[in-house]
C-alpha atoms as a PDB file:
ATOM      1  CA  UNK A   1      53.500-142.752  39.448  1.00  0.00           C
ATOM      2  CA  UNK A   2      52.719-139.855  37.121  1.00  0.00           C
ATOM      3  CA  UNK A   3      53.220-140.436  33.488  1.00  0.00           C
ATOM      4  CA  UNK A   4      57.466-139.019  32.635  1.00  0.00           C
ATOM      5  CA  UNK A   5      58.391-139.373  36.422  1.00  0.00           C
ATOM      6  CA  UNK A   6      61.310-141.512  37.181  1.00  0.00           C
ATOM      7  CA  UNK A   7      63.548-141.941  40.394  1.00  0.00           C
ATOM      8  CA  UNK A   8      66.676-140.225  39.117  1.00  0.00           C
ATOM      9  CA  UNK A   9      68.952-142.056  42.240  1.00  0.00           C
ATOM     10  CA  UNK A  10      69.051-143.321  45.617  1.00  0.00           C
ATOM     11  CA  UNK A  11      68.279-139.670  47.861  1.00  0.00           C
ATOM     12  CA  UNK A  12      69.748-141.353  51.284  1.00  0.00           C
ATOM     13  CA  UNK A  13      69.796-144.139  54.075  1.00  0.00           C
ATOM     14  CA  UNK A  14      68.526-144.055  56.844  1.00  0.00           C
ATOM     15  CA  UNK A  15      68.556-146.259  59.721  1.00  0.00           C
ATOM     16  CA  UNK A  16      67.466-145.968  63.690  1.00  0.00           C
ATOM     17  CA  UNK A  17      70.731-146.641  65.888  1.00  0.00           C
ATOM     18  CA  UNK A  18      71.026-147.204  69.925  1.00  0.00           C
ATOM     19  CA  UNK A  19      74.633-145.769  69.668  1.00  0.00           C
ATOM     20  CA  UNK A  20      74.863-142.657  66.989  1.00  0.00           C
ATOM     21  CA  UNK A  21      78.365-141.787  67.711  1.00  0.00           C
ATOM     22  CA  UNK A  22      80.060-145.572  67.904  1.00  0.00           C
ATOM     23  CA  UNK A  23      77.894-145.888  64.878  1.00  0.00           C
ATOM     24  CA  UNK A  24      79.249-141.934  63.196  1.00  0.00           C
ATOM     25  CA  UNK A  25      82.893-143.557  64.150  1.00  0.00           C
ATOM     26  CA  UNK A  26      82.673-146.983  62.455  1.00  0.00           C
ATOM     27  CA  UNK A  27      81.474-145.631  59.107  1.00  0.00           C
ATOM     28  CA  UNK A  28      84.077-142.849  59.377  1.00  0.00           C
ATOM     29  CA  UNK A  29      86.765-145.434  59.453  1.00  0.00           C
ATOM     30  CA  UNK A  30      86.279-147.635  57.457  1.00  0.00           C
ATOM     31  CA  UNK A  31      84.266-145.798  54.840  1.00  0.00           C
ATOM     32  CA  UNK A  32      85.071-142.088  54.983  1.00  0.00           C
ATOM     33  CA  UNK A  33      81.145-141.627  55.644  1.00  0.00           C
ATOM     34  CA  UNK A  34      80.357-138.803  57.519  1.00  0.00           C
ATOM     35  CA  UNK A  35      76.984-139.964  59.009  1.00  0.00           C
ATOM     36  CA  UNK A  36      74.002-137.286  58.459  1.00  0.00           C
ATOM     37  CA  UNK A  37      76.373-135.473  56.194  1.00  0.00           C
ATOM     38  CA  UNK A  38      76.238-135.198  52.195  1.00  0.00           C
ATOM     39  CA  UNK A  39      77.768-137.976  50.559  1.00  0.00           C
ATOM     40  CA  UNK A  40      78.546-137.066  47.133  1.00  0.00           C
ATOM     41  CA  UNK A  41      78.819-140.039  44.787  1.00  0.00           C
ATOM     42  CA  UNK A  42      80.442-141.177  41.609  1.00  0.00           C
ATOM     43  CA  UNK A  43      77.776-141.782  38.997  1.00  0.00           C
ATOM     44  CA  UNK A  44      77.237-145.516  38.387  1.00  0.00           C
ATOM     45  CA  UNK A  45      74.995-148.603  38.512  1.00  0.00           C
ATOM     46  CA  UNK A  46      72.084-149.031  41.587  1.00  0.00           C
ATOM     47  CA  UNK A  47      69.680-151.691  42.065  1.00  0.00           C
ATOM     48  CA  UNK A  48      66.368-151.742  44.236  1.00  0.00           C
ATOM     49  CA  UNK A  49      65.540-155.410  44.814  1.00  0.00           C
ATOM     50  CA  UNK A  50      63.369-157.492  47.285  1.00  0.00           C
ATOM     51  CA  UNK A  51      64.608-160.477  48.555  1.00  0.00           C
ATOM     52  CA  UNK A  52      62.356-163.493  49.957  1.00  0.00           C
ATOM     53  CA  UNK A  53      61.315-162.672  53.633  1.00  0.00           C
ATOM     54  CA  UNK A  54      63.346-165.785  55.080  1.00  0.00           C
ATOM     55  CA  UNK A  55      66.413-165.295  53.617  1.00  0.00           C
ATOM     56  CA  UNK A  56      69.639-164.551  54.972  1.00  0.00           C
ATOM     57  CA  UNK A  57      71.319-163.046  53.295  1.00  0.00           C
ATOM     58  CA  UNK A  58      70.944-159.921  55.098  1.00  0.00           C
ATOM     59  CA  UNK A  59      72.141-161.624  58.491  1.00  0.00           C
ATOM     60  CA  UNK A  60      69.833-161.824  61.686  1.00  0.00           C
ATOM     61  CA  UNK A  61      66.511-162.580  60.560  1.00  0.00           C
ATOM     62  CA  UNK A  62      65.213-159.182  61.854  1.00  0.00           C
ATOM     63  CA  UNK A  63      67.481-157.484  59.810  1.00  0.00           C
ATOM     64  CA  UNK A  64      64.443-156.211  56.904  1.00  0.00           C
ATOM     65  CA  UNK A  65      67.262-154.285  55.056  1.00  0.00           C
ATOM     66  CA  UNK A  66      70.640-154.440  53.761  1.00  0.00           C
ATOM     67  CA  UNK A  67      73.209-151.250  52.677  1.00  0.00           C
ATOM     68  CA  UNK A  68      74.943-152.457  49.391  1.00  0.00           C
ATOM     69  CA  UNK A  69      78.007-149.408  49.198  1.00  0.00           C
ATOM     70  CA  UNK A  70      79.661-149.469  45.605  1.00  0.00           C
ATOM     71  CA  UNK A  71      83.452-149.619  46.038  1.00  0.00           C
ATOM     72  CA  UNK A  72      87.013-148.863  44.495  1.00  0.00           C
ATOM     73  CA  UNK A  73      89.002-151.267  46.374  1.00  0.00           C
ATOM     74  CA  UNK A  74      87.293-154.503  48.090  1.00  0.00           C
ATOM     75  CA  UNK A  75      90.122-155.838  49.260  1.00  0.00           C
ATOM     76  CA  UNK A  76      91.596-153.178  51.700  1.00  0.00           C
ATOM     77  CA  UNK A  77      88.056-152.380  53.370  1.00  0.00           C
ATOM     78  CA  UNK A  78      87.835-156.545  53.988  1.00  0.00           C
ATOM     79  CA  UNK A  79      91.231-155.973  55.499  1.00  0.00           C
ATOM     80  CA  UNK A  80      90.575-153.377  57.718  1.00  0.00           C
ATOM     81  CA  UNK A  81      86.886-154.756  58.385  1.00  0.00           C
ATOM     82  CA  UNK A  82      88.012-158.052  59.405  1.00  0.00           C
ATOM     83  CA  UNK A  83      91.467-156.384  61.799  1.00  0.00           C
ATOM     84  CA  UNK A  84      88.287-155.013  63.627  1.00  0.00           C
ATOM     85  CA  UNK A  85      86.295-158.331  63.842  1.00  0.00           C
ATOM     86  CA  UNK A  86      83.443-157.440  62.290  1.00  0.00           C
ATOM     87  CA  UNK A  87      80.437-160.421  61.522  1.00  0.00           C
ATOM     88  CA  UNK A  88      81.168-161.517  58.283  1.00  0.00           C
ATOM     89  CA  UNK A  89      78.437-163.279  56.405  1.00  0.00           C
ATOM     90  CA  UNK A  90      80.119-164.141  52.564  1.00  0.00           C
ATOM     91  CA  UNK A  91      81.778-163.185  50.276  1.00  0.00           C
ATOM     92  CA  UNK A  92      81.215-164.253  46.668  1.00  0.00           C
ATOM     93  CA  UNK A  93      83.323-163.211  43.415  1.00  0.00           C
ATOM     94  CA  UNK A  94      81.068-163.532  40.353  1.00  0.00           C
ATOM     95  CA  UNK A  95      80.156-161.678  37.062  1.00  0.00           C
ATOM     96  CA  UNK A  96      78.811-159.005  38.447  1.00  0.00           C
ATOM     97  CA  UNK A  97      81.708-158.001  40.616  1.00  0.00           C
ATOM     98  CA  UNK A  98      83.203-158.769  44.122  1.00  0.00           C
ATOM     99  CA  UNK A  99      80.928-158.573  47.460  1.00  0.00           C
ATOM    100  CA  UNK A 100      81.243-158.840  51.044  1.00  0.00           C
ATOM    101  CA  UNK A 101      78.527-158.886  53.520  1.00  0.00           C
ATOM    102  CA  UNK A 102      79.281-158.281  57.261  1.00  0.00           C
ATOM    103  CA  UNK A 103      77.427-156.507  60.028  1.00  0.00           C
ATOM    104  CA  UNK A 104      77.875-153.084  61.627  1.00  0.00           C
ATOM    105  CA  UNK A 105      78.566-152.448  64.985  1.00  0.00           C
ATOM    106  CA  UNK A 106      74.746-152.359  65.401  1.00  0.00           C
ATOM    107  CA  UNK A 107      73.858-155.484  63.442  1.00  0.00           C
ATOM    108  CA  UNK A 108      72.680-153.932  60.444  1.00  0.00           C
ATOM    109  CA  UNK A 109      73.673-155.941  57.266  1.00  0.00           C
ATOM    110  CA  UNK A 110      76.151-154.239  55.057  1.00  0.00           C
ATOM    111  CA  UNK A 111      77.298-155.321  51.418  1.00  0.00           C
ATOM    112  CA  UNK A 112      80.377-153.959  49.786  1.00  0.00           C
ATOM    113  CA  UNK A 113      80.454-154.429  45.948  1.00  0.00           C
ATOM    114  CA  UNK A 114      83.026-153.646  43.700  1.00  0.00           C
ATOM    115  CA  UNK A 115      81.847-154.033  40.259  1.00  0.00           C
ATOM    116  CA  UNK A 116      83.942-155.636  37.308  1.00  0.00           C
ATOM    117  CA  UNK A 117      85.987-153.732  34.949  1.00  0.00           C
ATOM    118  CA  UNK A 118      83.686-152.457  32.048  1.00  0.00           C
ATOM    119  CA  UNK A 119      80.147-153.149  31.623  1.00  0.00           C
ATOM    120  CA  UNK A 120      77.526-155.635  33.575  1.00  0.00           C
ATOM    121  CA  UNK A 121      76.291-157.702  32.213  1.00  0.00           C
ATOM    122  CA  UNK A 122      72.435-157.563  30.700  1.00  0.00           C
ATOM    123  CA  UNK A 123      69.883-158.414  33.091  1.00  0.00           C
END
């Protein structure tokens, strides 16, 4: 990496998909995502981390990747996730905020973290 440069945020996901429309619908729903449209984002905390090839955390084990989406309200997305039945895979509460894993309709492991009120704490 050149000497000053920095990644200033994540740019975009992107992931391959056997059904793009029940895919578009599902993160519509439940997430007000229009897929392959500009998401414009509050300003807060990201993290880039690799994980130990066997774990599972993500779900399946050929699941390579997992979408971690920051939210407001945890509990009414778990509500409406789980009326549909999606896979859930934990949930843990902890000092770094509130998270729920499940998978899409596809399979694809997806985290939803609400953060705690104020700051993290130091790495």
């Amino acid at each position: 990496m050149a000497h000053g440069s920095k990644i200033d945020g994540i740019g975009g996901v992107f992931f391959k998909s056997t059904d793009p429309d029940r895919q578009a619908k599902f993160y519509k729903k439940h997430f007000d995502i229009n897929l392959g449209s500009w998401l414009h984002q509050n300003a807060g905390p990201s993290v880039v981390a690799a994980f130990k090839s066997d774990t599972s955390y993500f779900g399946p084990a050929e699941n390579r990747f997992m979408i971690n989406l920051r939210v407001t309200d945890i509990d009414a997305l778990m509500a409406s996730l789980r009326a549909d039945g999606v896979t859930e895979l934990g949930y843990d509460d902890e000092e770094y905020g509130r998270f729920f894993r499940f998978l899409d309709p596809e399979g694809n492991g997806i985290e939803l973290w609400q953060p705690p009120d104020g700051d993290l704490p130091e790495e």
